[in-house]
PDB file of N, CA and C in Angstrom:
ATOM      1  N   UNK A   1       8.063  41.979  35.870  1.00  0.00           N
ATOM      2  CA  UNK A   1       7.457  43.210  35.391  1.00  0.00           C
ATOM      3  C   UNK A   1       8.472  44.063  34.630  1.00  0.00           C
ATOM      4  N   UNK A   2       9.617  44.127  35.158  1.00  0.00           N
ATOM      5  CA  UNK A   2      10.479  44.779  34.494  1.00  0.00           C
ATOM      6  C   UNK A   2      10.712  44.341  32.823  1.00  0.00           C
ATOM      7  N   UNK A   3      10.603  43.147  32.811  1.00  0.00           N
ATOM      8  CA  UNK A   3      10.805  42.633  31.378  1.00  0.00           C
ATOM      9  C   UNK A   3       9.609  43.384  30.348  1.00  0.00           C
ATOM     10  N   UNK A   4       8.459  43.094  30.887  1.00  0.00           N
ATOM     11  CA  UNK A   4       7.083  43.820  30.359  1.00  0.00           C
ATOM     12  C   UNK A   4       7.544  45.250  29.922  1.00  0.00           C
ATOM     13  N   UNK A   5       7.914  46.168  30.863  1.00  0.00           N
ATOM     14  CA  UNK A   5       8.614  47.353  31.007  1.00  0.00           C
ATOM     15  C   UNK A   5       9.252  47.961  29.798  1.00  0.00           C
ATOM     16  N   UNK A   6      10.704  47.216  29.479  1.00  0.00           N
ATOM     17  CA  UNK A   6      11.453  46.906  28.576  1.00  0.00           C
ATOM     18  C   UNK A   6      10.559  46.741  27.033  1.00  0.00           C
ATOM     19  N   UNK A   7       9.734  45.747  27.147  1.00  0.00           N
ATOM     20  CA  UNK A   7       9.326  45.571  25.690  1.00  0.00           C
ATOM     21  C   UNK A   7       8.036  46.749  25.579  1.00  0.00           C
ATOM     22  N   UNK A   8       7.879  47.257  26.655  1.00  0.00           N
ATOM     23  CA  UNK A   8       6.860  48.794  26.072  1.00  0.00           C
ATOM     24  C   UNK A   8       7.362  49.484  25.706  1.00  0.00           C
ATOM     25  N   UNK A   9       8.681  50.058  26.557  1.00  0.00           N
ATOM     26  CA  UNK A   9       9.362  51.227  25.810  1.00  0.00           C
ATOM     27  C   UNK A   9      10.291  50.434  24.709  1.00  0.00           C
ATOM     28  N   UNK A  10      10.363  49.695  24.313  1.00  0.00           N
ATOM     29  CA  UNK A  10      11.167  49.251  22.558  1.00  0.00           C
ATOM     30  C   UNK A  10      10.089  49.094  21.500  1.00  0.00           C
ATOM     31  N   UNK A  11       8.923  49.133  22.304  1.00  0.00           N
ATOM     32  CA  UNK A  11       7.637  49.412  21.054  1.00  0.00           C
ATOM     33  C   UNK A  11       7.555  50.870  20.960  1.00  0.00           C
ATOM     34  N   UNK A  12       7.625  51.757  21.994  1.00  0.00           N
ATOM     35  CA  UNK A  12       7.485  53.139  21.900  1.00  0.00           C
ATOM     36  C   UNK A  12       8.222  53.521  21.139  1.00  0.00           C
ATOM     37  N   UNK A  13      10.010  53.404  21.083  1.00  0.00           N
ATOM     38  CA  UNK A  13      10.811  53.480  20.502  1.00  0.00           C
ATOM     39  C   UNK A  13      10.755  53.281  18.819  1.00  0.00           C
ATOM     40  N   UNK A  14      10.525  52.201  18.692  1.00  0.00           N
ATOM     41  CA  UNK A  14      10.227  51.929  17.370  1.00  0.00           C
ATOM     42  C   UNK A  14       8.786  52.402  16.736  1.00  0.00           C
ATOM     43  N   UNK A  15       7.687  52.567  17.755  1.00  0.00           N
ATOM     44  CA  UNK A  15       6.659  53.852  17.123  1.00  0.00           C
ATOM     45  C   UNK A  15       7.313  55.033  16.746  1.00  0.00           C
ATOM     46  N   UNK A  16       8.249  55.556  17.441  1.00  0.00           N
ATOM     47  CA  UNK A  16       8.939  56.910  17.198  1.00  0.00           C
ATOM     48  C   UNK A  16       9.495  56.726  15.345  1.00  0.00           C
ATOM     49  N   UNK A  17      10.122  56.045  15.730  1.00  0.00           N
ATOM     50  CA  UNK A  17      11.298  55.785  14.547  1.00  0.00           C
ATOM     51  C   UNK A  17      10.480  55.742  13.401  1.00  0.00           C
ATOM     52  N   UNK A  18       8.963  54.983  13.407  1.00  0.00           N
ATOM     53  CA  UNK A  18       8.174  54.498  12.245  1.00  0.00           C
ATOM     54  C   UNK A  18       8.086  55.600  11.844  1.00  0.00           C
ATOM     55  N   UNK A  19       7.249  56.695  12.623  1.00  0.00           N
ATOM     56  CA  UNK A  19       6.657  57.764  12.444  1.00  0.00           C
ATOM     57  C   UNK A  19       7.304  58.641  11.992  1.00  0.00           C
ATOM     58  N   UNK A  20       8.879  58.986  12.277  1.00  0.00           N
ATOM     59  CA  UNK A  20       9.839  59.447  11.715  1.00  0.00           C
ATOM     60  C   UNK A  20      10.027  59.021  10.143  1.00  0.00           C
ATOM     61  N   UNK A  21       9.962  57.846  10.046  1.00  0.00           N
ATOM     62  CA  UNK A  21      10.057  56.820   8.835  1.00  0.00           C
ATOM     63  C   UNK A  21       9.446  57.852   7.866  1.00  0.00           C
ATOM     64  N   UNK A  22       8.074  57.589   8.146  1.00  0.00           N
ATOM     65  CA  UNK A  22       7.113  57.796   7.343  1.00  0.00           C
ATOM     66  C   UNK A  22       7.428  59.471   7.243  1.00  0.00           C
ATOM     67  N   UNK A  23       7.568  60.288   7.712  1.00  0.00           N
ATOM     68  CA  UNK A  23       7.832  61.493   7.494  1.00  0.00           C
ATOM     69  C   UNK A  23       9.054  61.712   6.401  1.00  0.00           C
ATOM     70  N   UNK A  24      10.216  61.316   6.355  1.00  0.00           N
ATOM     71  CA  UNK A  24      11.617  61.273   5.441  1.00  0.00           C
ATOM     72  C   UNK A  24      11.068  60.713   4.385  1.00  0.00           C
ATOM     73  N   UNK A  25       9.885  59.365   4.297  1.00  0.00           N
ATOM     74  CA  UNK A  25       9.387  58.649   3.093  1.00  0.00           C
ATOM     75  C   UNK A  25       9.044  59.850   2.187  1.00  0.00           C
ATOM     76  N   UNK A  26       8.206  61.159   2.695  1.00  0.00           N
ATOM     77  CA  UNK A  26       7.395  61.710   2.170  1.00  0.00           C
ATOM     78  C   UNK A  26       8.336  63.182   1.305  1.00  0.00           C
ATOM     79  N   UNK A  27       9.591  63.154   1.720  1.00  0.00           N
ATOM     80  CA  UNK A  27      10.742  64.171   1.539  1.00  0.00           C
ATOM     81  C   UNK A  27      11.365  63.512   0.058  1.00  0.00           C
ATOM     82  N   UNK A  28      11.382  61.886   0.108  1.00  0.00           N
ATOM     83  CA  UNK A  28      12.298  61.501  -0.633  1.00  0.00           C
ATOM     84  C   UNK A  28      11.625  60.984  -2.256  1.00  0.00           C
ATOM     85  N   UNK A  29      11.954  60.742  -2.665  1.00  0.00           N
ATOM     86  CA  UNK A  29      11.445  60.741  -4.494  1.00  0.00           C
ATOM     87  C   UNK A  29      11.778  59.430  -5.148  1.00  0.00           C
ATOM     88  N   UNK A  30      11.295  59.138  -6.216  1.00  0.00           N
ATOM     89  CA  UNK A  30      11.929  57.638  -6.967  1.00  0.00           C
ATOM     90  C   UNK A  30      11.245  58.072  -8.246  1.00  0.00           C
ATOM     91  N   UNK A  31      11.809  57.762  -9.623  1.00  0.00           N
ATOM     92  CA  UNK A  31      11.382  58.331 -10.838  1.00  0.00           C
ATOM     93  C   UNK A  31      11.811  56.339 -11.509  1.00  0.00           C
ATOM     94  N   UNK A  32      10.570  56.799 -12.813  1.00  0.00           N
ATOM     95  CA  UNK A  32      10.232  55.592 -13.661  1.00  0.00           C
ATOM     96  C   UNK A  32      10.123  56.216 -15.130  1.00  0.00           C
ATOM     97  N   UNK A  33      10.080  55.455 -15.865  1.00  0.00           N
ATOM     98  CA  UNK A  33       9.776  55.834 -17.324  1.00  0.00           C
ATOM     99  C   UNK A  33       9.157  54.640 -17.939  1.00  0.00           C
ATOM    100  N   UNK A  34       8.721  55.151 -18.907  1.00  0.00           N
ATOM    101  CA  UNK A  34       8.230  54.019 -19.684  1.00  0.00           C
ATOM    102  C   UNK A  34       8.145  54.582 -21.269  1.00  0.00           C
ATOM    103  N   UNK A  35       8.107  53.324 -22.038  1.00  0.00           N
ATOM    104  CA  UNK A  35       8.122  53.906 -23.369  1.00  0.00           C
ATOM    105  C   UNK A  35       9.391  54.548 -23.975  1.00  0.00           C
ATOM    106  N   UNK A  36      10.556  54.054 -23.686  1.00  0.00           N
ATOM    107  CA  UNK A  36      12.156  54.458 -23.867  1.00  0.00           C
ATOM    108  C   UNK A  36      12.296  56.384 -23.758  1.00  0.00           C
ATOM    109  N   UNK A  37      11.671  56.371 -22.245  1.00  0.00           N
ATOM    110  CA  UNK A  37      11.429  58.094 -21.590  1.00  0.00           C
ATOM    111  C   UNK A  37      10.551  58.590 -22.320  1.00  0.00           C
ATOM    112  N   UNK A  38       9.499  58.170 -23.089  1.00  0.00           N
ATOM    113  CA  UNK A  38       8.248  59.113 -23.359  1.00  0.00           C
ATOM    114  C   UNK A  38       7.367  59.635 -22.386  1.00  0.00           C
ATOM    115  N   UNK A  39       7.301  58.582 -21.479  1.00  0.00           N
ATOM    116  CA  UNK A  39       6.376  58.959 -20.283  1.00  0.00           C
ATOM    117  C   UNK A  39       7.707  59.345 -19.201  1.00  0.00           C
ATOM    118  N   UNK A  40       7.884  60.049 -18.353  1.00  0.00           N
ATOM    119  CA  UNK A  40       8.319  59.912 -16.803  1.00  0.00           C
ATOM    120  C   UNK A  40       7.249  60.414 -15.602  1.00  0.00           C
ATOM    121  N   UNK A  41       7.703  59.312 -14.872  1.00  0.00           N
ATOM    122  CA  UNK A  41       6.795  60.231 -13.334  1.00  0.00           C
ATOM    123  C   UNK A  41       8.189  59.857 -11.950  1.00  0.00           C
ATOM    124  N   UNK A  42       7.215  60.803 -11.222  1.00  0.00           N
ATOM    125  CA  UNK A  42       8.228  61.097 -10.172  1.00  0.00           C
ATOM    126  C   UNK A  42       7.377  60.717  -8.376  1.00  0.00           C
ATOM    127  N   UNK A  43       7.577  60.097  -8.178  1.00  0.00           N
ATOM    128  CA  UNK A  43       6.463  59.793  -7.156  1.00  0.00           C
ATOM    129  C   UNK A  43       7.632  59.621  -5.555  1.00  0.00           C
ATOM    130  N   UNK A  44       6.675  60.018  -4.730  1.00  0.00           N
ATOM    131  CA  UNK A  44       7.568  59.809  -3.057  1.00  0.00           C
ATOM    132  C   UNK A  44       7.560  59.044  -2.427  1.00  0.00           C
ATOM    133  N   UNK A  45       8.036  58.755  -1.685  1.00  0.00           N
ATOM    134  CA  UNK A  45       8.272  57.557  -0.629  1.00  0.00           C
ATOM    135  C   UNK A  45       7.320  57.147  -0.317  1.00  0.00           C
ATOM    136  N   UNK A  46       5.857  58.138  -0.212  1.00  0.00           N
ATOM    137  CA  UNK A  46       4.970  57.549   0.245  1.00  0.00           C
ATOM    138  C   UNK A  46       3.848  57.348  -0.856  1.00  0.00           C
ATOM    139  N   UNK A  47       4.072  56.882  -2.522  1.00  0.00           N
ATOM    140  CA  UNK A  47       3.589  56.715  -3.275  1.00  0.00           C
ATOM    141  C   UNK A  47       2.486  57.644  -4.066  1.00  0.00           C
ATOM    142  N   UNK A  48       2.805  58.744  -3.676  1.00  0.00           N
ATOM    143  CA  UNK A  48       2.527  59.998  -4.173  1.00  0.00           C
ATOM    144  C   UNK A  48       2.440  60.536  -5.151  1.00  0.00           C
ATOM    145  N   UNK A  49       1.796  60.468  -6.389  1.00  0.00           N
ATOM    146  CA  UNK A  49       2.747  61.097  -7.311  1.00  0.00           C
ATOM    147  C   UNK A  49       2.843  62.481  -7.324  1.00  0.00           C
ATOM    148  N   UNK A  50       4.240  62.848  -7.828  1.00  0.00           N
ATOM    149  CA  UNK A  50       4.321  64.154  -8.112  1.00  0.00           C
ATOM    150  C   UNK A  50       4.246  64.811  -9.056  1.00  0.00           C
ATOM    151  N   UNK A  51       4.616  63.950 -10.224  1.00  0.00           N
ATOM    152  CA  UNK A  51       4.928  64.688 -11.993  1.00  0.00           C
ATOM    153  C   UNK A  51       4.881  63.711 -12.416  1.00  0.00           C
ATOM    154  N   UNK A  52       4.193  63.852 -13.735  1.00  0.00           N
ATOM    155  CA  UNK A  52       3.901  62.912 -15.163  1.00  0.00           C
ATOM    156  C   UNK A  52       4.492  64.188 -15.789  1.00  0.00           C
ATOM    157  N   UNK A  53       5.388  63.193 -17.112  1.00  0.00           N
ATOM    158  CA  UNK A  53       6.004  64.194 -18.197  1.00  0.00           C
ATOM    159  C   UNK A  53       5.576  62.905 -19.114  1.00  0.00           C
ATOM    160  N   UNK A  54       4.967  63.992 -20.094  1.00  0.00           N
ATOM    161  CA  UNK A  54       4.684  63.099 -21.591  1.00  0.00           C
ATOM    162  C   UNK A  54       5.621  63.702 -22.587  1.00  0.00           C
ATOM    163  N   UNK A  55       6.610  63.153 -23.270  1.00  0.00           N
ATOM    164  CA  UNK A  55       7.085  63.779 -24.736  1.00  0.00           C
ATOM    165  C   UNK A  55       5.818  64.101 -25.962  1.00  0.00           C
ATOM    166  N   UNK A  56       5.665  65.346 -26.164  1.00  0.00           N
ATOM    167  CA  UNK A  56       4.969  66.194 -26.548  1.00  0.00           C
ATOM    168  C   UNK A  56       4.671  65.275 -27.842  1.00  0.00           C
ATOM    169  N   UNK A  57       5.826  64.080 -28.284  1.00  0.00           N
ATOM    170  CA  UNK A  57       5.660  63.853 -29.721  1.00  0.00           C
ATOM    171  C   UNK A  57       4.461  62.714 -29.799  1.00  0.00           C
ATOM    172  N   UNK A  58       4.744  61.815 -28.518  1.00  0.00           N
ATOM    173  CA  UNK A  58       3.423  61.162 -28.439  1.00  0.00           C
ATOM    174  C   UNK A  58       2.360  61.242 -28.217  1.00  0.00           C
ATOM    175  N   UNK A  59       1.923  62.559 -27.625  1.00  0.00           N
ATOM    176  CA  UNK A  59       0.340  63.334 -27.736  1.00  0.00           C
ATOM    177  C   UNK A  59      -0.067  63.549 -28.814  1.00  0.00           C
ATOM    178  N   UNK A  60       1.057  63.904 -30.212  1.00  0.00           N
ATOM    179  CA  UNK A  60       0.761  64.105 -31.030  1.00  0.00           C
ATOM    180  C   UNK A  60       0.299  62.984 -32.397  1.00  0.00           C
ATOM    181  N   UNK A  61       0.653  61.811 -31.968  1.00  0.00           N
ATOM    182  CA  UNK A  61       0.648  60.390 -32.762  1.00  0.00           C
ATOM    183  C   UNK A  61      -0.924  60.337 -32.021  1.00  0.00           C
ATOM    184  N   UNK A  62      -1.592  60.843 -31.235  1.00  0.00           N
ATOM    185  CA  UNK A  62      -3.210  60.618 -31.191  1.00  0.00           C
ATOM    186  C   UNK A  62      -3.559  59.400 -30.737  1.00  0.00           C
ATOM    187  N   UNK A  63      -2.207  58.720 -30.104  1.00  0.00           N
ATOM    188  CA  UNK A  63      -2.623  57.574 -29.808  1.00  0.00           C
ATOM    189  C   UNK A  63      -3.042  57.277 -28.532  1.00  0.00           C
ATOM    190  N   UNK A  64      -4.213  57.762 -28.103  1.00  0.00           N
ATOM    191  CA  UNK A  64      -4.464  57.575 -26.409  1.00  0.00           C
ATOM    192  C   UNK A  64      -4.202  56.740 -25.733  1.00  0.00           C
ATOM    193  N   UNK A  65      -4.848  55.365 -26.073  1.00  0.00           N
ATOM    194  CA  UNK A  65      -4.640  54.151 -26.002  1.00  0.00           C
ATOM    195  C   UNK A  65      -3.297  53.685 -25.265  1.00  0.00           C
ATOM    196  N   UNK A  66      -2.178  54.024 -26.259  1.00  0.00           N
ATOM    197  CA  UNK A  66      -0.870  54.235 -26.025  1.00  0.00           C
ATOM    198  C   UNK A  66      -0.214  54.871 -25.087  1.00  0.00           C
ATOM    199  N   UNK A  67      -0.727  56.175 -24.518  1.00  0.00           N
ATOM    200  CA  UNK A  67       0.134  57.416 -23.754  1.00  0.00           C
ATOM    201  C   UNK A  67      -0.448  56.413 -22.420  1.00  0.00           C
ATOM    202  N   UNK A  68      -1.789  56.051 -22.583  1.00  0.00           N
ATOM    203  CA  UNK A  68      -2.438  55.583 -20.970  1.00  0.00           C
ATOM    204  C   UNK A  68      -1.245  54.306 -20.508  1.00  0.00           C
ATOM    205  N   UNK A  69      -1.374  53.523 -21.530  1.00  0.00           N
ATOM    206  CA  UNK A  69      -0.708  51.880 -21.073  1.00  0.00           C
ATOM    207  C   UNK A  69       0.730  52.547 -20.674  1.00  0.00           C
ATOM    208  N   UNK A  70       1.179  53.600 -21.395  1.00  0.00           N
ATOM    209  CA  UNK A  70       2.767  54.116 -20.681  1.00  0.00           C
ATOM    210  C   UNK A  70       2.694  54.720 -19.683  1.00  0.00           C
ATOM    211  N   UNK A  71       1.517  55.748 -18.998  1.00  0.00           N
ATOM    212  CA  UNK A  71       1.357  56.291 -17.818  1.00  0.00           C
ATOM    213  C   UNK A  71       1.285  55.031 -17.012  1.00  0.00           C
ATOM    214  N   UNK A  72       0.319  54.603 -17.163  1.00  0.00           N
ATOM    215  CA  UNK A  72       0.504  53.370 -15.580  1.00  0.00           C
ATOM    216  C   UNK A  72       1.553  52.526 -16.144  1.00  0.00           C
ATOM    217  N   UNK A  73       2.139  52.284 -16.678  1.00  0.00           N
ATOM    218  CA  UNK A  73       3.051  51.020 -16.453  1.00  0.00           C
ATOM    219  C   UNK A  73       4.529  52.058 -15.749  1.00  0.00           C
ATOM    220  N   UNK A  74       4.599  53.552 -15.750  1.00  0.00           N
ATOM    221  CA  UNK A  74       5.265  54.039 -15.420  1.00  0.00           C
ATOM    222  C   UNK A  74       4.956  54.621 -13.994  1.00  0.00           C
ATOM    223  N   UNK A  75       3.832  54.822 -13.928  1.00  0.00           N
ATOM    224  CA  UNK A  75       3.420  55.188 -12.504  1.00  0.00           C
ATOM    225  C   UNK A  75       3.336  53.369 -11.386  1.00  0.00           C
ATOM    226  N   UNK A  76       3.081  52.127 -12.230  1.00  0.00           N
ATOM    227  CA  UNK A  76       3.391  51.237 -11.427  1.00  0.00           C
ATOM    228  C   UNK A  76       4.794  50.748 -11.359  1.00  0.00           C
ATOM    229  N   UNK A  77       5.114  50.957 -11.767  1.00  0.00           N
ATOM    230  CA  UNK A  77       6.510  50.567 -12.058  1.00  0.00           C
ATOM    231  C   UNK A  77       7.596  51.824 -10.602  1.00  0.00           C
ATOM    232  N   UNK A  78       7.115  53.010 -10.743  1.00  0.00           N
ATOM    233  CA  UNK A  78       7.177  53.875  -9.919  1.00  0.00           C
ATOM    234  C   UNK A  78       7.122  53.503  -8.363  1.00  0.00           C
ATOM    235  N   UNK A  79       5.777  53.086  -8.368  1.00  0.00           N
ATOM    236  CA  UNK A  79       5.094  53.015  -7.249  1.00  0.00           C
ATOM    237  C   UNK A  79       6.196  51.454  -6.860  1.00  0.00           C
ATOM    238  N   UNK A  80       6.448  50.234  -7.192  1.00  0.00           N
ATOM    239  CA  UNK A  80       6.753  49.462  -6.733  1.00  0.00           C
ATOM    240  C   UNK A  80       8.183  49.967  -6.409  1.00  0.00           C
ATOM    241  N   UNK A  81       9.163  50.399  -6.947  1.00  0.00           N
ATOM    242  CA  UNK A  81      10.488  51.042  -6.654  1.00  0.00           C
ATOM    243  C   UNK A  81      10.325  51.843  -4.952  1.00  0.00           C
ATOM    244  N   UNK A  82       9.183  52.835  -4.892  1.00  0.00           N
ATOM    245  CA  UNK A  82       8.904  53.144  -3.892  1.00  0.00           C
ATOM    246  C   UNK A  82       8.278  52.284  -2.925  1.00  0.00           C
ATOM    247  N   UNK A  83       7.796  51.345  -2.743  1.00  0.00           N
ATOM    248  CA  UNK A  83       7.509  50.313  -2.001  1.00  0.00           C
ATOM    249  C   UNK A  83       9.081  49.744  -1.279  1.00  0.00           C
ATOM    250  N   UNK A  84       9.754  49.197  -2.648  1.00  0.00           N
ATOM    251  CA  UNK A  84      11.060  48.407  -2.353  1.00  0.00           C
ATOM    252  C   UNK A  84      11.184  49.413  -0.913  1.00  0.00           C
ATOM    253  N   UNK A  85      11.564  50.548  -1.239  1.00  0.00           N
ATOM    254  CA  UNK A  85      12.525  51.735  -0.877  1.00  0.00           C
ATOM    255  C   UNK A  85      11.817  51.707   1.251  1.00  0.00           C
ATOM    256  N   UNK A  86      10.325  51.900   1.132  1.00  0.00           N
ATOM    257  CA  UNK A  86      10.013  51.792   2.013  1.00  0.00           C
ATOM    258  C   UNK A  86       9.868  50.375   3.133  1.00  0.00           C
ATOM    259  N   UNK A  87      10.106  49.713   2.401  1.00  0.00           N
ATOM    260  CA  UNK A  87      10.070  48.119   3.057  1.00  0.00           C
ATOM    261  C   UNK A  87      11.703  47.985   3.236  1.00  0.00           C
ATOM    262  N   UNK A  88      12.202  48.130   2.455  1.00  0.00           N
ATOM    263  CA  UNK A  88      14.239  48.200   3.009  1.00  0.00           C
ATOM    264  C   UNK A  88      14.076  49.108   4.437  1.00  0.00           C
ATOM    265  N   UNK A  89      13.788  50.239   4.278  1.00  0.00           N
ATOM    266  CA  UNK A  89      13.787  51.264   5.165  1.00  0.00           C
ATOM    267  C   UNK A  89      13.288  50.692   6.626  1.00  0.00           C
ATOM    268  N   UNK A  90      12.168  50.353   6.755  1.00  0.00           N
ATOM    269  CA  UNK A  90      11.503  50.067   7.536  1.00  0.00           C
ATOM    270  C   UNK A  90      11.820  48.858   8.073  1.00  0.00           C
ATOM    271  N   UNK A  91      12.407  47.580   7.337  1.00  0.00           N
ATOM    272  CA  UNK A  91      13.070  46.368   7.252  1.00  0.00           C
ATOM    273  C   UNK A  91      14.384  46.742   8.541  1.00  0.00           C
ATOM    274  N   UNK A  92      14.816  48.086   8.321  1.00  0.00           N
ATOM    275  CA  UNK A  92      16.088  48.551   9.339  1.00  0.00           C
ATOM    276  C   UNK A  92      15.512  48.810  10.652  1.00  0.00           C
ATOM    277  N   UNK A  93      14.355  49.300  10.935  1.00  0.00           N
ATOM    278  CA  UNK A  93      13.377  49.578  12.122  1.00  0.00           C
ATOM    279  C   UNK A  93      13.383  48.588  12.982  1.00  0.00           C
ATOM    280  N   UNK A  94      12.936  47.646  12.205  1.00  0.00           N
ATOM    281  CA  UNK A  94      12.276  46.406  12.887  1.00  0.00           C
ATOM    282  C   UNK A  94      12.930  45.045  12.841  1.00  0.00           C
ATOM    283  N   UNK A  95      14.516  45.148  12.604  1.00  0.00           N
ATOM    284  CA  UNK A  95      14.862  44.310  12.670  1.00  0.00           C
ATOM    285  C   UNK A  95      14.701  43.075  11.660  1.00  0.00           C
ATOM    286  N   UNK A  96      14.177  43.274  10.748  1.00  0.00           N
ATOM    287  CA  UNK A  96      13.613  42.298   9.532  1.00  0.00           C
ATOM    288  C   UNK A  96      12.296  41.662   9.540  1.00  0.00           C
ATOM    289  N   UNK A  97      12.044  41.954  11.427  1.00  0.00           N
ATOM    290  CA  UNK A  97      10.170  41.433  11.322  1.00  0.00           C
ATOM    291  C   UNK A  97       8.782  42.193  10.691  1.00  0.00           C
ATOM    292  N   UNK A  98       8.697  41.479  10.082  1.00  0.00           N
ATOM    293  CA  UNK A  98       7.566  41.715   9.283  1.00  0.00           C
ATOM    294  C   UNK A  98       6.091  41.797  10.401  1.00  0.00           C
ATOM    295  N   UNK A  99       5.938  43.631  10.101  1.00  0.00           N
ATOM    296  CA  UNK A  99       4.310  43.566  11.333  1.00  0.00           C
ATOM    297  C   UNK A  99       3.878  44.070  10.277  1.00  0.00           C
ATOM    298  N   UNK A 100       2.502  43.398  10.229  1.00  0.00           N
ATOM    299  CA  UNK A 100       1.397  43.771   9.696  1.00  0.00           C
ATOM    300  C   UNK A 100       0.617  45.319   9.507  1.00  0.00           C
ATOM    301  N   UNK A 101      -0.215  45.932   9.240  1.00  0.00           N
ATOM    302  CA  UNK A 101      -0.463  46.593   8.973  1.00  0.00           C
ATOM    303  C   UNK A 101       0.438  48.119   9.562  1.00  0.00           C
ATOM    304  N   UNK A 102       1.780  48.064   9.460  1.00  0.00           N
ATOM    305  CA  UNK A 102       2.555  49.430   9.813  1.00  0.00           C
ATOM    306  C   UNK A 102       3.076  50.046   8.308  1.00  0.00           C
ATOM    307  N   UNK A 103       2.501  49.699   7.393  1.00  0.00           N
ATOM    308  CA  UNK A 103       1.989  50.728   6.867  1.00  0.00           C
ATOM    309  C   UNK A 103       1.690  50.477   5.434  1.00  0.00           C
TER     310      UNK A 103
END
């Protein structure tokens, strides 16, 4: 029983820590660009975004088409940097095991 014991409180433990995780995720930032810095965004740990910046000159070329394919390729591009960031992070939690749906 004692062993049982042991592996409840190192799950509790590491619930703590996740939950902690996920709180610092939401403090911390990762920035992307696209379009040699026409577009930037700024998104958080927890894939958030925070800011889209468009250079004023490409709103003005009318090219919608264009500004969109640089927003998402900058907001995905974003978003996967912040992934890395949270899977390293969390990778330290757990020892390198991979659990399923934690987050």
């Amino acid at each position: 029983m004692k062993g049982m014991n042991d592996l409840v409180r190192q799950a509790q433990i590491m619930q703590r820590k996740m939950t902690a995780l996920q709180e610092d995720l939401k403090t911390r930032e990762v920035e992307s660009s696209a379009g040699g810095g026409m577009v930037n965004v700024k998104v958080n740990g927890s894939s958030e975004v925070l800011e889209i910046k468009i250079d004023p000159t490409i709103v003005e070329s009318g090219d919608v088409e264009m500004i969109q394919d640089l927003v998402l390729a900058a907001v995905n591009d974003a978003n996967k940097k912040a992934k890395a960031m949270m899977e390293s992070e969390m990778s330290s939690i757990t020892g390198g095991m991979n659990i399923p749906g934690m987050f």
